[in-house]
Protein backbone atom coordinates (compact mmCIF):
# COMPACT_ATOMS: atom_id res chain seq x y z
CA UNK A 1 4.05 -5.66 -17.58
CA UNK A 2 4.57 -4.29 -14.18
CA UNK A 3 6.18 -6.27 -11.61
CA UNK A 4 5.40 -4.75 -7.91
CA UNK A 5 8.06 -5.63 -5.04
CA UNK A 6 6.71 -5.41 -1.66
CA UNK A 7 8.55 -5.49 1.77
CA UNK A 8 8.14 -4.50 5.21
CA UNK A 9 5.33 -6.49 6.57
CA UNK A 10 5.21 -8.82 9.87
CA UNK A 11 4.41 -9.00 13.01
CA UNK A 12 3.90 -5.87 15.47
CA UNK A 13 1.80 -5.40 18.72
CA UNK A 14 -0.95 -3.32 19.10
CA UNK A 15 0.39 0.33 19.52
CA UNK A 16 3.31 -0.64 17.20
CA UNK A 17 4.59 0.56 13.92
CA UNK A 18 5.28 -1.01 10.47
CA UNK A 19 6.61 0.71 7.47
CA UNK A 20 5.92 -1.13 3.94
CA UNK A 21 7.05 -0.73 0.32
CA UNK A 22 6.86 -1.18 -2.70
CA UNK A 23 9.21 -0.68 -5.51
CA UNK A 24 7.85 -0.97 -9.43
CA UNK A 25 9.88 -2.09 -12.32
CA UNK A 26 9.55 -3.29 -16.03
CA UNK A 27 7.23 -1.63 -18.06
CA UNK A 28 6.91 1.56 -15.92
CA UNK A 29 6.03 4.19 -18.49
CA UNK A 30 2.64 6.04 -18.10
CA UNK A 31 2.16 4.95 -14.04
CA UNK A 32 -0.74 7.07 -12.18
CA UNK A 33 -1.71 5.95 -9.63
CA UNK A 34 0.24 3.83 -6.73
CA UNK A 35 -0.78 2.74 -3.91
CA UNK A 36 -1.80 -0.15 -1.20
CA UNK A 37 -5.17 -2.26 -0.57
CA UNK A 38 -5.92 -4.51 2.38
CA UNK A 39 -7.85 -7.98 2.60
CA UNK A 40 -8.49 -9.62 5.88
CA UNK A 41 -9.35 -13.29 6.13
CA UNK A 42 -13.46 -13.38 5.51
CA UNK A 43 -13.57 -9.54 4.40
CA UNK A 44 -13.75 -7.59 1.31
CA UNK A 45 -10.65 -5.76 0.00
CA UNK A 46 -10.63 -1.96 0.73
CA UNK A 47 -8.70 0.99 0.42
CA UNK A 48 -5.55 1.70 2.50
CA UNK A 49 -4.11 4.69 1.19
CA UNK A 50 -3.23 5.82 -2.89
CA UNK A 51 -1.24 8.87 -4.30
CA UNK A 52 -2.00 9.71 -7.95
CA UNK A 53 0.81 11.35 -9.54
CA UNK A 54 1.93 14.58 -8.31
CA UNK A 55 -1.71 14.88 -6.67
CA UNK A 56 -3.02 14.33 -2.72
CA UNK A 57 -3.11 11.55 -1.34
CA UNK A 58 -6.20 9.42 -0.50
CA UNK A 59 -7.44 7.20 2.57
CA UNK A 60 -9.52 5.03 3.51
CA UNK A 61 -11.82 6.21 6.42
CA UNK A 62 -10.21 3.72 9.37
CA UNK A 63 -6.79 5.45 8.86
CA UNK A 64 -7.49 7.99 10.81
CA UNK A 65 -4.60 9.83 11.04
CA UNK A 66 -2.26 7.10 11.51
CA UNK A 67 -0.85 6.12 8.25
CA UNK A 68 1.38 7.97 5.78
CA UNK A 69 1.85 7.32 1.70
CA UNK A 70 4.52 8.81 0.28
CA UNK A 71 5.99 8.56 -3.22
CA UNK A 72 9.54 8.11 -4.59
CA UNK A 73 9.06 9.46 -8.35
CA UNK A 74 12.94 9.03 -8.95
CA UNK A 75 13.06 5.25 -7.68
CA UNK A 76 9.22 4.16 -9.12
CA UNK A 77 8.03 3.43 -5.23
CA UNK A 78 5.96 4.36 -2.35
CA UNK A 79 6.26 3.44 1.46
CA UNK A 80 3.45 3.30 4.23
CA UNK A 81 4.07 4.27 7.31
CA UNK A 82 1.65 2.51 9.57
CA UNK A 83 1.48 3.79 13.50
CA UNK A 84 -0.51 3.03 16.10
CA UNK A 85 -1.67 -0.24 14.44
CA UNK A 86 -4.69 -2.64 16.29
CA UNK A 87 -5.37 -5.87 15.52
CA UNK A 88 -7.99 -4.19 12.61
CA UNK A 89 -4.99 -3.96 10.93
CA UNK A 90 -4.37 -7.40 10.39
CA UNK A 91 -4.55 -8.31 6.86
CA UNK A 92 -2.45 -8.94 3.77
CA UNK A 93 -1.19 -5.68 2.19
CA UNK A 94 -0.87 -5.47 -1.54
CA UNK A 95 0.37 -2.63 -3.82
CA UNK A 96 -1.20 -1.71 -6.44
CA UNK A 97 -0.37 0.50 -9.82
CA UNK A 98 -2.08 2.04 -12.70
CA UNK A 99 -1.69 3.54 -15.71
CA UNK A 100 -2.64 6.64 -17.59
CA UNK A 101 -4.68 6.29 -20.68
CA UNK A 102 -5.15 2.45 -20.89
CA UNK A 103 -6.07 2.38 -17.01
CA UNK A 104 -4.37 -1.20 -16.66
CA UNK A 105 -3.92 -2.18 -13.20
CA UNK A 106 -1.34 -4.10 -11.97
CA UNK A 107 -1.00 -5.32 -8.14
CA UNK A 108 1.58 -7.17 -5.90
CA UNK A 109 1.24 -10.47 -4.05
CA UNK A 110 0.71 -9.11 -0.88
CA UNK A 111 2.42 -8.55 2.17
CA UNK A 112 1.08 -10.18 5.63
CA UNK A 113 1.09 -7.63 8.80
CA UNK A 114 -0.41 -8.95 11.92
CA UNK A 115 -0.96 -6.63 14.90
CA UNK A 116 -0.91 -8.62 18.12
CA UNK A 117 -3.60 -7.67 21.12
């Protein structure tokens, strides 16, 4: 089992920055990929940003430019930095993990950011 801590969401206005993590622990042996989702109320989830290990990073396509993954190998956790956030950006933010080999996935309970117009 992986147990996902996630911090750093809240409130921010439009224009504003937010910078989450999201520290693993437990049963961290074999970990790929890390990284976050999104799910605003009435939407699907989607891809916010992922970084396989020791490989590029991925985004999804409304990032734009304006958010950073980066990856802490020593400490097990990644941070986004989120700039120039709109209200878009509203949703909760979850973390998510994988392993090599057995592919298990293993995700956090979410982190609320809410961009303000």
């Amino acid at each position: 089992q992986v147990d996902l801590m996630e911090s750093g969401g809240g409130l921010v206005q439009t224009g504003g920055s937010l910078r989450l993590s999201c520290a693993a622990s437990g049963h961290i042996v074999n970990i790929n990929t890390m990284g976050w989702y999104r799910q605003a109320p009435g939407k699907e989830r989607e891809l916010v940003a992922t970084i396989p290990k020791y490989r590029p990073a991925q985004y999804g396509e409304f990032v734009q430019g304006r958010f950073t993954i980066s990856r802490d190998y020593a400490n097990n956790t990644i941070y986004l930095q989120m700039n120039s956030l709109k209200p878009g950006d509203t949703a909760v933010y979850c973390c998510y993990v994988d392993r090599f080999y057995t592919r298990a996935e293993y995700w956090g309970q979410g982190t609320q950011v809410t961009v303000s117009s």
